[in-house]
N, C-alpha and C. Protein backbone atom coordinates (compact mmCIF):
# COMPACT_ATOMS: atom_id res chain seq x y z
N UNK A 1 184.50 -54.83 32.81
CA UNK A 1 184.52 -55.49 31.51
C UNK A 1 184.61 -54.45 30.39
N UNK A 2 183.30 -53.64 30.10
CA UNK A 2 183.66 -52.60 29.33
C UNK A 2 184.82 -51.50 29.49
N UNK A 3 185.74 -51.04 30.55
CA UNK A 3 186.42 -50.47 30.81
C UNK A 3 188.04 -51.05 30.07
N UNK A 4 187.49 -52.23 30.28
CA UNK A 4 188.97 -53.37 29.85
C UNK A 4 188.70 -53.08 28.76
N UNK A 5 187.39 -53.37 27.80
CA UNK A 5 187.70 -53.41 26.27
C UNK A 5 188.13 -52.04 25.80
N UNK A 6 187.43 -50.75 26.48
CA UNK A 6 188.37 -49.59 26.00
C UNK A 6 189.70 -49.39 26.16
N UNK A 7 190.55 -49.51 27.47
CA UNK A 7 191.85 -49.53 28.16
C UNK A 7 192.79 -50.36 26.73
N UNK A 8 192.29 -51.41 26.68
CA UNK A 8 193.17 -52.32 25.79
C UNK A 8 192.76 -51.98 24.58
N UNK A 9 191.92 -51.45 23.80
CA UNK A 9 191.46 -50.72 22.40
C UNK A 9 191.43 -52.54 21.92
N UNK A 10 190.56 -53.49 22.17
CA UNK A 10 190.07 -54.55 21.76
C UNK A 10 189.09 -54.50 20.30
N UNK A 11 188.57 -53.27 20.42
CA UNK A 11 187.42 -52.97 19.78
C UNK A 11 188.23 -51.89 18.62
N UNK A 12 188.81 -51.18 19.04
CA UNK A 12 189.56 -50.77 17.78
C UNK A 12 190.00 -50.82 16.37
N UNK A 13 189.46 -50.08 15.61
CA UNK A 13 189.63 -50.15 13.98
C UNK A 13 188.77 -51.55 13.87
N UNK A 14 187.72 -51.66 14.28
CA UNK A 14 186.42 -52.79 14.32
C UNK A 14 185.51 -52.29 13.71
N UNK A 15 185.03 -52.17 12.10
CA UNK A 15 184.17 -51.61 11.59
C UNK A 15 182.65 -51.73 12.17
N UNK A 16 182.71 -53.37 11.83
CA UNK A 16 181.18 -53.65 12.17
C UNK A 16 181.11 -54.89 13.61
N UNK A 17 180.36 -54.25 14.38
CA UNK A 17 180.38 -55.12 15.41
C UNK A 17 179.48 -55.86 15.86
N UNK A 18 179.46 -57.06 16.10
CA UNK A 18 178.34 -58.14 16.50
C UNK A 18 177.74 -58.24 17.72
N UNK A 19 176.80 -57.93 18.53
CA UNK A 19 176.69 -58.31 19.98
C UNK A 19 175.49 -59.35 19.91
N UNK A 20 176.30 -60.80 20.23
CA UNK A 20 175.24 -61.45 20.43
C UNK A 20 174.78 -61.90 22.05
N UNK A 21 173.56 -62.15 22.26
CA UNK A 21 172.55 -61.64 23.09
C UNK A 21 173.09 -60.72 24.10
N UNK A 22 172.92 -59.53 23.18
CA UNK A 22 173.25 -58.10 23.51
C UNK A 22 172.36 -58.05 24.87
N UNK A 23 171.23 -58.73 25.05
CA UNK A 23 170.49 -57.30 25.97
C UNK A 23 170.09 -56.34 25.86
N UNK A 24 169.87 -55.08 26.61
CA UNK A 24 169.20 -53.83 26.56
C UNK A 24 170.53 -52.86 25.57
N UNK A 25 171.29 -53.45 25.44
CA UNK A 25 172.38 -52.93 24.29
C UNK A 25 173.49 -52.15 25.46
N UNK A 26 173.61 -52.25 26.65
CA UNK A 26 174.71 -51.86 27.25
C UNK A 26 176.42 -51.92 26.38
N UNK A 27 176.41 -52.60 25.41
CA UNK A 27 177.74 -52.63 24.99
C UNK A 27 177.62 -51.48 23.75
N UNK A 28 176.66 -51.40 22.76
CA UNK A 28 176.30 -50.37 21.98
C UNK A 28 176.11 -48.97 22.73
N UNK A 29 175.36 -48.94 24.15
CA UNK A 29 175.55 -47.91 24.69
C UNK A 29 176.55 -47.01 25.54
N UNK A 30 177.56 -48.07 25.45
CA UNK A 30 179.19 -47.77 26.67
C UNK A 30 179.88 -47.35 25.23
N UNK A 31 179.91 -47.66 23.84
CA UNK A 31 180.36 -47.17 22.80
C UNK A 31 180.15 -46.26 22.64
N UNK A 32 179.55 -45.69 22.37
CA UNK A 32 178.83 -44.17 21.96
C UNK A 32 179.05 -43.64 23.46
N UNK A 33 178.95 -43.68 24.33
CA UNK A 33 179.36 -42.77 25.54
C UNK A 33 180.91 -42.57 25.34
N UNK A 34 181.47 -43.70 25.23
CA UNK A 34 183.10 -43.77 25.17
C UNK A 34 183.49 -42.56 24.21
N UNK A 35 182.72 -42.69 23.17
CA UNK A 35 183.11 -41.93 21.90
C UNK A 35 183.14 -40.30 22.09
N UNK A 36 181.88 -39.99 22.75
CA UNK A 36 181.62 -39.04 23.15
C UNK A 36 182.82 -38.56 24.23
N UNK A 37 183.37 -38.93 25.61
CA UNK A 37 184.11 -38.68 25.98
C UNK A 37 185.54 -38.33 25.20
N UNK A 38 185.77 -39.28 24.68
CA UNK A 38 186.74 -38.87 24.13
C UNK A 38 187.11 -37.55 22.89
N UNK A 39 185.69 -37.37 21.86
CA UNK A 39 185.93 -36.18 21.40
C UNK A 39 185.60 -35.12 22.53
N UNK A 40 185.10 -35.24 23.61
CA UNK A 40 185.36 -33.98 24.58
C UNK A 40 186.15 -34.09 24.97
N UNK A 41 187.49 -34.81 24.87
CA UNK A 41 188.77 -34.38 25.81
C UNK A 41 188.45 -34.97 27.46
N UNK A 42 187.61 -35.62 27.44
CA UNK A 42 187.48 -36.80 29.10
C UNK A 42 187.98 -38.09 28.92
N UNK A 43 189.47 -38.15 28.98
CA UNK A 43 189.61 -39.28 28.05
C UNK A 43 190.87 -39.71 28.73
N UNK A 44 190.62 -41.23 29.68
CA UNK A 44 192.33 -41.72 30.62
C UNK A 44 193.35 -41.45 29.92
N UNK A 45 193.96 -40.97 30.59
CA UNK A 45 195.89 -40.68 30.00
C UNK A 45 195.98 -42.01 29.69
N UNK A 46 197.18 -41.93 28.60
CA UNK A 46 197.31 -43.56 28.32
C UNK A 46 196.49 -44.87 27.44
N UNK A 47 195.16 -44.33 27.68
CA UNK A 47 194.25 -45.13 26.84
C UNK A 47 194.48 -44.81 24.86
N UNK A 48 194.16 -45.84 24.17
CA UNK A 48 193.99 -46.39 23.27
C UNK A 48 192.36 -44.89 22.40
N UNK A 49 192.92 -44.70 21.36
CA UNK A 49 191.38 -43.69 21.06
C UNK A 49 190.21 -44.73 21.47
N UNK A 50 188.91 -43.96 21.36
CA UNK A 50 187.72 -44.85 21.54
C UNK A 50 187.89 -45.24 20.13
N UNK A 51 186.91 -46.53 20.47
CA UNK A 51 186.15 -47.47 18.78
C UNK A 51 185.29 -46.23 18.04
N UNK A 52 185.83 -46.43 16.97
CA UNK A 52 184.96 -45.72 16.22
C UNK A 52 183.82 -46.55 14.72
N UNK A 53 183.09 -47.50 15.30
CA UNK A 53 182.37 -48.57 14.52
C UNK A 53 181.71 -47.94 13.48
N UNK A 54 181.43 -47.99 12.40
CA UNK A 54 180.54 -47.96 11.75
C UNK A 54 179.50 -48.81 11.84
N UNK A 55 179.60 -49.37 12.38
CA UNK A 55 178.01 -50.19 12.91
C UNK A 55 178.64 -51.29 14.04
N UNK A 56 177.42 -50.92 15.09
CA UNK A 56 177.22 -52.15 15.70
C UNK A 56 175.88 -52.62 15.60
N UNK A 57 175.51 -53.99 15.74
CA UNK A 57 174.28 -54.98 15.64
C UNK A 57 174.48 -55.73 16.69
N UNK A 58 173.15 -55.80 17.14
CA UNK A 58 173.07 -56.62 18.70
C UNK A 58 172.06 -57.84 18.27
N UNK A 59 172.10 -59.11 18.66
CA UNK A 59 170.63 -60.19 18.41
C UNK A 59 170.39 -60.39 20.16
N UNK A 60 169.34 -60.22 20.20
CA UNK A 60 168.99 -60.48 21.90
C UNK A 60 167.27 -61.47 21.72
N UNK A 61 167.44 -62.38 22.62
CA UNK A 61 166.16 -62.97 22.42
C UNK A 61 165.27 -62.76 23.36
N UNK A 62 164.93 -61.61 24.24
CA UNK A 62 164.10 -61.46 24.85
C UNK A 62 163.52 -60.37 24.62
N UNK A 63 162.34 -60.00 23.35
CA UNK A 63 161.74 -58.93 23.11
C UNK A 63 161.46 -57.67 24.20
N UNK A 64 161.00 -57.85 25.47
CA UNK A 64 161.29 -56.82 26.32
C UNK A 64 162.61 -55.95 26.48
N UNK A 65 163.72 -57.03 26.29
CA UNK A 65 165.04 -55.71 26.05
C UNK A 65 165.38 -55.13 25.07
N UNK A 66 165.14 -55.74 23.72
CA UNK A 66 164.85 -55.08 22.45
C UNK A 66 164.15 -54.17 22.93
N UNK A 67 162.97 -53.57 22.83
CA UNK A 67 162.24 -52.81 23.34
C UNK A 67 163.06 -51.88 24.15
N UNK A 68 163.67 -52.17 25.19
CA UNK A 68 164.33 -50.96 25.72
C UNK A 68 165.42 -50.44 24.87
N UNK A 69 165.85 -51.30 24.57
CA UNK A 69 167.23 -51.11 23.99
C UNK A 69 166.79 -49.94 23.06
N UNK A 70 165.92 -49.74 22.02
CA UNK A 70 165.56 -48.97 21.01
C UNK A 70 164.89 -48.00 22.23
N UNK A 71 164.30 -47.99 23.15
CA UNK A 71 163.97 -46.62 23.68
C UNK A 71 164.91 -46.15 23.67
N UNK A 72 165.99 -46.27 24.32
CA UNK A 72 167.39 -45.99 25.33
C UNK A 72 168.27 -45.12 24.53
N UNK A 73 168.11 -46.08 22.82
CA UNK A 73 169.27 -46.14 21.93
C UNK A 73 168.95 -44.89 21.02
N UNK A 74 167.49 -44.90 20.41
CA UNK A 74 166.68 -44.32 19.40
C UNK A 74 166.89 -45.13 17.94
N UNK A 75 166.33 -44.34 16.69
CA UNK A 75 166.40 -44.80 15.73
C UNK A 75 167.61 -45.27 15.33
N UNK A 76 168.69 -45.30 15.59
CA UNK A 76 170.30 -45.63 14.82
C UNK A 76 170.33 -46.73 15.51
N UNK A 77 169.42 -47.34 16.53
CA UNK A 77 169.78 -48.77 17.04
C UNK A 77 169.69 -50.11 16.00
N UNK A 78 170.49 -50.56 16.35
CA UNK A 78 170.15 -51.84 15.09
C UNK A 78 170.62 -53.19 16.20
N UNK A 79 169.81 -52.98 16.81
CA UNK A 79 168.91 -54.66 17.89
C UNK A 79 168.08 -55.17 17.43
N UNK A 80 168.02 -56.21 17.36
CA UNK A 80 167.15 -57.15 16.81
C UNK A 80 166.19 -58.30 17.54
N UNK A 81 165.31 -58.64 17.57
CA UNK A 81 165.04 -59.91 18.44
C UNK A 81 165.16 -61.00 18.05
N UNK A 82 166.07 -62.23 18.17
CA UNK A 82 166.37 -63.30 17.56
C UNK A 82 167.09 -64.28 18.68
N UNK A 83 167.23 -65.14 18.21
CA UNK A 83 167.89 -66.53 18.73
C UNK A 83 169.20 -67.02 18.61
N UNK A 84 170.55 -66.62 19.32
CA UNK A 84 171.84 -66.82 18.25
C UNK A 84 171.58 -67.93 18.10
N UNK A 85 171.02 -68.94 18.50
CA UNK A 85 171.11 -70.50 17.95
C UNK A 85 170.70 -70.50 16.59
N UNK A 86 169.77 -69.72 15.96
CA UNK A 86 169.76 -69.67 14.58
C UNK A 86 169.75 -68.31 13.76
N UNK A 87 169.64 -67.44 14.38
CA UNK A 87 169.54 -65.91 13.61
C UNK A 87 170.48 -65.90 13.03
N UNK A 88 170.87 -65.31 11.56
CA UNK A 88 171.79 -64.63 10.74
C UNK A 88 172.49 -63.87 11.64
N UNK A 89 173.38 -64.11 11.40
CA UNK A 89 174.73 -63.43 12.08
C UNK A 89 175.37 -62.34 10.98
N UNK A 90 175.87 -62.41 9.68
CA UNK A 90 175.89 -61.92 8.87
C UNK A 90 177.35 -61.91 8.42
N UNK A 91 177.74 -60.66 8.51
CA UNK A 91 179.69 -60.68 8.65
C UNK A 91 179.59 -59.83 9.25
N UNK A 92 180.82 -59.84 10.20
CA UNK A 92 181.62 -58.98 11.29
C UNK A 92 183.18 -58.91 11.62
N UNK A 93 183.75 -57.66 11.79
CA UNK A 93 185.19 -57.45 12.07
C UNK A 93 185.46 -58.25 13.61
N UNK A 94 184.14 -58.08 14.43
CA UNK A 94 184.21 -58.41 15.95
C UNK A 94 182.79 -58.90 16.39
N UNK A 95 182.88 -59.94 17.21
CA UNK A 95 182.04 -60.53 17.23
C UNK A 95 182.02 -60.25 19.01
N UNK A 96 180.93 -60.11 19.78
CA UNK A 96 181.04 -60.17 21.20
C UNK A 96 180.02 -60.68 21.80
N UNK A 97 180.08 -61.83 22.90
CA UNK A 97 179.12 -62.44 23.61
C UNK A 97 179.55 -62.50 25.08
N UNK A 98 178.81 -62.00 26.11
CA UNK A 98 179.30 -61.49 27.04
C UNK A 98 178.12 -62.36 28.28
N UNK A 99 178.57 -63.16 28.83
CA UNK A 99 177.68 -64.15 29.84
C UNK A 99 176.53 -64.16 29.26
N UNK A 100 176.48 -64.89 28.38
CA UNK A 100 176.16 -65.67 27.65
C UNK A 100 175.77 -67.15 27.37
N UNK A 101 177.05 -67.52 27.14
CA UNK A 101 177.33 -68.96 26.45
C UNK A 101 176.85 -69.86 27.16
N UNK A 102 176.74 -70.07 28.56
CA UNK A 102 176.78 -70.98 29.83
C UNK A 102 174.86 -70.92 29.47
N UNK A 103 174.24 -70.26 29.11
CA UNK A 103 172.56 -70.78 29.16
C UNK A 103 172.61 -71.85 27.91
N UNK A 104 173.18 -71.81 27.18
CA UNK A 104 173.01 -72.88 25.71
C UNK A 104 173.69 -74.52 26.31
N UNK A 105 173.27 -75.06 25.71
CA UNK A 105 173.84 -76.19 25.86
C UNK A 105 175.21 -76.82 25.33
N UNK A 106 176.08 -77.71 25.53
CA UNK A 106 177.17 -77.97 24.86
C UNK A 106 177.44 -78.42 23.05
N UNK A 107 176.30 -78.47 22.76
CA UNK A 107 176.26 -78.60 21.92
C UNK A 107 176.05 -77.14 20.68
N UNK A 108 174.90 -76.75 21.54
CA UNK A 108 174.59 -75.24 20.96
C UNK A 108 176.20 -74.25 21.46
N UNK A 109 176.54 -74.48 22.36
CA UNK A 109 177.67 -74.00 21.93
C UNK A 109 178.60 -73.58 20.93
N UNK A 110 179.49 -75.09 20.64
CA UNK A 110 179.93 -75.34 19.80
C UNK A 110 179.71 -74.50 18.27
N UNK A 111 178.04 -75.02 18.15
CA UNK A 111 178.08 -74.72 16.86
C UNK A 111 177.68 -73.00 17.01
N UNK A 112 177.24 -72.15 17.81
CA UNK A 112 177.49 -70.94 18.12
C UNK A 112 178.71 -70.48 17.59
N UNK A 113 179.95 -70.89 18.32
CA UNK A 113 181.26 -70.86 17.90
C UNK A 113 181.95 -70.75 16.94
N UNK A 114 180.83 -72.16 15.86
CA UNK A 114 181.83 -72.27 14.41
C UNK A 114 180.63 -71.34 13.75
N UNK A 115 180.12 -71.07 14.02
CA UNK A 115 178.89 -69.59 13.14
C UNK A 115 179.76 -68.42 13.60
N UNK A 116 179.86 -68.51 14.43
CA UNK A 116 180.77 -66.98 14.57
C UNK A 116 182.20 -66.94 14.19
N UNK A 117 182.96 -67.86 14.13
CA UNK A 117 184.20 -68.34 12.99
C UNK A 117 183.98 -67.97 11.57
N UNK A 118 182.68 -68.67 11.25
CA UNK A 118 182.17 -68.33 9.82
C UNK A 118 182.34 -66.95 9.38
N UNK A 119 181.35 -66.02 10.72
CA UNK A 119 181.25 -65.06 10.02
C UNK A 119 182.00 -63.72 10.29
N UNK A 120 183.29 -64.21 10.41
CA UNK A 120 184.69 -63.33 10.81
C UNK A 120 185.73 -63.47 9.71
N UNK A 121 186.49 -62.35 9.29
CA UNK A 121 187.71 -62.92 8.15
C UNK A 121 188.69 -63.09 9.42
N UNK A 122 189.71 -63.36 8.52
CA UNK A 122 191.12 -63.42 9.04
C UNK A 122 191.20 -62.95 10.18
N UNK A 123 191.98 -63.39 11.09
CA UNK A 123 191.90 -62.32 12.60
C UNK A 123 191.19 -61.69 13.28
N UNK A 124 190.01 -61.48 12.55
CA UNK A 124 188.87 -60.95 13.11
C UNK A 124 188.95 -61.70 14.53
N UNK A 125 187.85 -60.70 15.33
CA UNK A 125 187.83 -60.64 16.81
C UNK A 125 186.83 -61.30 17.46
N UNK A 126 186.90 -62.29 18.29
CA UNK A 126 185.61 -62.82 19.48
C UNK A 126 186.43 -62.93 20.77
N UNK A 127 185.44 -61.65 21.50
CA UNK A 127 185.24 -61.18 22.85
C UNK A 127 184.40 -62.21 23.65
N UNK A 128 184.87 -63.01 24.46
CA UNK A 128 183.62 -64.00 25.45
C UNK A 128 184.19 -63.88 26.74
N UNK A 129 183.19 -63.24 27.56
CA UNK A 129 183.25 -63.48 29.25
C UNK A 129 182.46 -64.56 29.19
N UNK A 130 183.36 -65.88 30.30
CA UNK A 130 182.77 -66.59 30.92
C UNK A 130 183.11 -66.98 32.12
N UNK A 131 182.70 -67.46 32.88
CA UNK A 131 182.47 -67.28 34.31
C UNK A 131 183.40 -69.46 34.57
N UNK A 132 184.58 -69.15 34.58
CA UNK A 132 185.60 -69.90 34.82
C UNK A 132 185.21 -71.01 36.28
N UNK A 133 184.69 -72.45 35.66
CA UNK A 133 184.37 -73.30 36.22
C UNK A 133 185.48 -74.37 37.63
N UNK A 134 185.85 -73.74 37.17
CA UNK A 134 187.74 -74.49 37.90
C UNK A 134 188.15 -73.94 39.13
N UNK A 135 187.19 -72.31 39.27
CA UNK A 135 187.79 -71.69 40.38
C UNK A 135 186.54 -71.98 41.52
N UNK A 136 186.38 -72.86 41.62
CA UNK A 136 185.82 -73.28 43.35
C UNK A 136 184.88 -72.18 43.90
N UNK A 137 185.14 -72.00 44.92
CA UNK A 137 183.81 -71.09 45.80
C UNK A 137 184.01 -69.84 44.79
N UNK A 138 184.50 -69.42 44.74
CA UNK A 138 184.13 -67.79 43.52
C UNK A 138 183.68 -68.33 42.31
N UNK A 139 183.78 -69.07 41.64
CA UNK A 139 182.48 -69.81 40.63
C UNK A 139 181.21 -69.85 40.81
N UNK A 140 180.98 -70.59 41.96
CA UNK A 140 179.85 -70.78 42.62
C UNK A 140 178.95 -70.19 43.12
N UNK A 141 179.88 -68.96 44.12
CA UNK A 141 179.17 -67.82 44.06
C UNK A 141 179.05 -66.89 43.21
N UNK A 142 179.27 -67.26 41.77
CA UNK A 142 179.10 -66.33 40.31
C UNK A 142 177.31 -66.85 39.85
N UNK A 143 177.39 -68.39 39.88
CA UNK A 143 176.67 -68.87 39.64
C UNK A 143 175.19 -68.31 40.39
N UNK A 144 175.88 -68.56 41.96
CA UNK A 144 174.23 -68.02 42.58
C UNK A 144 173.60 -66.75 42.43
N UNK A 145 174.63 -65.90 42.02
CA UNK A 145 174.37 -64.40 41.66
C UNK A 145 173.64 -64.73 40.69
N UNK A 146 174.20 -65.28 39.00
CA UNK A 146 173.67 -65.43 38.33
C UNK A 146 172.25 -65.82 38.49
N UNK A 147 171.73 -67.33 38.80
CA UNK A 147 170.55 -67.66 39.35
C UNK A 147 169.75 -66.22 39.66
N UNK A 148 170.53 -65.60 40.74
CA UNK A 148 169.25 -64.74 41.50
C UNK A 148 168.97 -63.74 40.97
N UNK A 149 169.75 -63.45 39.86
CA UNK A 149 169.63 -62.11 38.57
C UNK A 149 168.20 -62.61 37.92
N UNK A 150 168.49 -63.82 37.18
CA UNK A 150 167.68 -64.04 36.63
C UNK A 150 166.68 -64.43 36.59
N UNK A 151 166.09 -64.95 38.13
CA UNK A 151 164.66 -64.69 38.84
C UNK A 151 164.37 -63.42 38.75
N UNK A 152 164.79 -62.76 39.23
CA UNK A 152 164.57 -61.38 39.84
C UNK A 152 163.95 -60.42 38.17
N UNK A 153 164.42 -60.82 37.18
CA UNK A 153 163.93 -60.22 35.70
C UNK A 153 163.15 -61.32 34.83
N UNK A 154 162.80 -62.23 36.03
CA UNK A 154 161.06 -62.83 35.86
C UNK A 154 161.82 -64.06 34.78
N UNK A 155 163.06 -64.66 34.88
CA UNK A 155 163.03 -65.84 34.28
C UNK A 155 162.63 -67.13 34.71
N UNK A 156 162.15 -68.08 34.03
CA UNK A 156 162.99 -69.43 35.24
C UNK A 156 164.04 -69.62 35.19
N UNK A 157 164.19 -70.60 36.16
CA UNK A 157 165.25 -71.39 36.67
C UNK A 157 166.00 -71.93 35.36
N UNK A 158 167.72 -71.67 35.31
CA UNK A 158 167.66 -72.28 34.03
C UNK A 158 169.01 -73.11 34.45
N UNK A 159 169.19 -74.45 33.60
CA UNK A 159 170.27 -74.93 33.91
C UNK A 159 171.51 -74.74 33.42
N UNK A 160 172.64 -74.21 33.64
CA UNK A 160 173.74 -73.67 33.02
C UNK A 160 174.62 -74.86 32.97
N UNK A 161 175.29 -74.39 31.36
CA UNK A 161 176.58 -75.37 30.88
C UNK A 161 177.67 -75.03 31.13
N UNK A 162 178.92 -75.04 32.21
CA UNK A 162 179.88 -74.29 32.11
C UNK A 162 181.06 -75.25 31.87
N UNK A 163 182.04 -74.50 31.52
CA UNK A 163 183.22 -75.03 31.57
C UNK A 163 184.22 -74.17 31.91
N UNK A 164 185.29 -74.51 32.28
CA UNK A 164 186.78 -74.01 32.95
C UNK A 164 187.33 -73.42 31.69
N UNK A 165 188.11 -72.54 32.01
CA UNK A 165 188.74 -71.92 31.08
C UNK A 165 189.59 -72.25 30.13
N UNK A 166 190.31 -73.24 30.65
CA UNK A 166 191.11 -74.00 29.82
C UNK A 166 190.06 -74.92 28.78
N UNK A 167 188.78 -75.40 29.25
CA UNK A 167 188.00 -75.88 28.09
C UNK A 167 187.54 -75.03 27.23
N UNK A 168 187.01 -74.12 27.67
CA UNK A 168 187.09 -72.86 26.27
C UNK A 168 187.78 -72.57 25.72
N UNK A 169 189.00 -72.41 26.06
CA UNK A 169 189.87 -71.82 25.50
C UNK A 169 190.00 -73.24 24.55
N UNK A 170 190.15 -74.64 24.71
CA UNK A 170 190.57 -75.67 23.99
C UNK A 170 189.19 -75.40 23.08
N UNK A 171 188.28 -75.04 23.43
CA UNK A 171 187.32 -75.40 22.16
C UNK A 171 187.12 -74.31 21.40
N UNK A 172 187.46 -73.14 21.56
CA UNK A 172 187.79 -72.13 20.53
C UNK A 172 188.63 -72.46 19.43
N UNK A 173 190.12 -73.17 20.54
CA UNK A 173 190.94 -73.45 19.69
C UNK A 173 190.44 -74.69 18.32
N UNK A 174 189.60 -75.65 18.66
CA UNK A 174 189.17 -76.70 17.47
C UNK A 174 188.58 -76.04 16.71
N UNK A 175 187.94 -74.60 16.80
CA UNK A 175 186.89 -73.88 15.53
C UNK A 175 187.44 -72.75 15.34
N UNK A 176 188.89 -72.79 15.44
CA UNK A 176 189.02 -71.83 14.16
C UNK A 176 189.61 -70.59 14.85
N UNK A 177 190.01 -70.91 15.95
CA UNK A 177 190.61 -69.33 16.97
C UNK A 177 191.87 -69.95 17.69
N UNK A 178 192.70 -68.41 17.66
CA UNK A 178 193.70 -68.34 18.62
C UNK A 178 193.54 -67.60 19.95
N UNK A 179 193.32 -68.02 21.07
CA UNK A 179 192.90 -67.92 22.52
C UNK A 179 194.06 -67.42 23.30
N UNK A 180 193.82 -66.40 24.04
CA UNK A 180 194.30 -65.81 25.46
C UNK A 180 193.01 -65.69 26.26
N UNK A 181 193.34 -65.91 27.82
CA UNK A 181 192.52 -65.15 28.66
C UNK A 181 193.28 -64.40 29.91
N UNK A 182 192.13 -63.54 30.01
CA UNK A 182 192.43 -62.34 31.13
C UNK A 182 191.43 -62.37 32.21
N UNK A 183 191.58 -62.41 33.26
CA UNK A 183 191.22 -62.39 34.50
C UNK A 183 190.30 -61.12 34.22
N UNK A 184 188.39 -61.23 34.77
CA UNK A 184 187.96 -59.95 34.59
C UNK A 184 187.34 -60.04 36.02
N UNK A 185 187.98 -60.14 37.47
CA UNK A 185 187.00 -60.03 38.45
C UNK A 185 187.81 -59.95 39.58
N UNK A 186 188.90 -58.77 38.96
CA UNK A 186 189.78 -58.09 40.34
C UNK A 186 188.54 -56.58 41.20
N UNK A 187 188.88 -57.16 42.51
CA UNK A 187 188.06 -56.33 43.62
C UNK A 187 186.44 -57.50 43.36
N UNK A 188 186.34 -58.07 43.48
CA UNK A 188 185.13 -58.57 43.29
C UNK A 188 185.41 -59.89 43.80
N UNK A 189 184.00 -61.00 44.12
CA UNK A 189 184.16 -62.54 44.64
C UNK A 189 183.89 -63.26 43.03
N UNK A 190 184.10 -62.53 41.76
CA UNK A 190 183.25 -63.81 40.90
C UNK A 190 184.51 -64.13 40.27
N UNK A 191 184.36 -65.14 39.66
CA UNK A 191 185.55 -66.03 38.54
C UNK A 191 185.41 -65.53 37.19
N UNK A 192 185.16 -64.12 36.59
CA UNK A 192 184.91 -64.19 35.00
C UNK A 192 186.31 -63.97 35.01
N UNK A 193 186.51 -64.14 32.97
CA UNK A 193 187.40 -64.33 32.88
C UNK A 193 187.24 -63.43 31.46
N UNK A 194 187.98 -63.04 30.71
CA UNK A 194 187.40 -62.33 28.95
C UNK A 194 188.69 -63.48 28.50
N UNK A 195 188.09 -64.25 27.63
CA UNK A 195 188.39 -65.18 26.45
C UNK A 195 188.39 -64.09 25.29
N UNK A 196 190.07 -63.58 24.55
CA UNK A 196 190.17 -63.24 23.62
C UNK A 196 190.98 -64.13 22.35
N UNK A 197 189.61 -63.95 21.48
CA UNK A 197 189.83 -64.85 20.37
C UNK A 197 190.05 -64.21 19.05
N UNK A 198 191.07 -64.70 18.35
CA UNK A 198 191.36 -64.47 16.92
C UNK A 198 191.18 -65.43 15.76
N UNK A 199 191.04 -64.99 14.80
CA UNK A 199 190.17 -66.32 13.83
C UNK A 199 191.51 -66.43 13.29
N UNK A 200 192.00 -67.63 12.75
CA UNK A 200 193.29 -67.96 11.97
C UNK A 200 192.49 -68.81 10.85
């Protein structure tokens, strides 16, 4: 996933970047590694320069990864602990939510969606992996992975909302985005997929 967003320079000339429920900040921290490689000259033939953000902001709602995230990150981290269902979002060039969406409900969705529409100009960018409901046993076994992740880091049981790709992609399209997707789960059994969205 992160490899794709550098390869394709997705993130590129992206001032300020959004990660909502970032987590321990793995996407803030594959940035700044990226960056680093690349002013040392470790850098794929062919690839796109790294992002060079002037800010990224993460909202994660589970205070224990906040917490790491700022060990990990240090003071220049700007994670937050919050709820995307209601936290300030603010404005952003790029907005990214990355398996994710499927714990909220269909409704919290939605309006997830048109908040992050809101707070994008023109063309601005939303990045969403979701785990593509349509594809049969590799769904399913995305799902049970999922499940057993999230025991295993002391959650409950939670019930997930999914939909097929083509429904995301249709419901991006009603709030305010122009939709492609890309297959993200070559060499692997799961169904994700990266939903790239543009605000029109």
């Amino acid at each position: 996933m992160f490899n794709a967003i550098l390869e394709h320079g997705l993130l590129l000339n992206r001032a300020q970047i959004l990660d909502l429920g970032c987590g321990r900040g793995l996407l803030e921290s594959w940035l700044r590694a990226a960056l680093l490689c690349y002013e040392n000259g470790d850098w794929p033939d062919g690839w796109p320069p790294a992002p060079r953000p002037h800010r990224t902001r993460g909202i994660e709602l589970m205070s224990r990864d906040v917490r790491r995230a700022h060990a990990a990150l240090g003071s220049a981290c700007a994670i937050s602990q919050g709820d995307i269902r209601n936290a300030a979002y603010g404005s952003a060039d790029a907005i990214v939510i990355l398996d994710v969406l499927h714990y909220l409900c269909a409704q919290e969705q939605l309006e997830v969606l048109i908040r992050a529409r809101a707070a994008l100009p023109l063309r601005g960018l939303l990045l969403i992996r979701i785990g593509d409901a349509s594809a049969g046993l590799r769904f399913r076994y995305s799902q049970w992975v999922d499940k057993l992740v999230m025991l295993c880091r002391g959650h409950a049981p939670a019930i997930l909302h999914c939909r097929s790709a083509a429904q995301w992609r249709a419901l991006l399209s009603a709030c305010g985005f122009e939709v492609q997707a890309t297959a993200m789960s070559e060499g692997t059994r799961f169904a994700n997929v990266l939903l790239i969205a543009r605000a029109i």
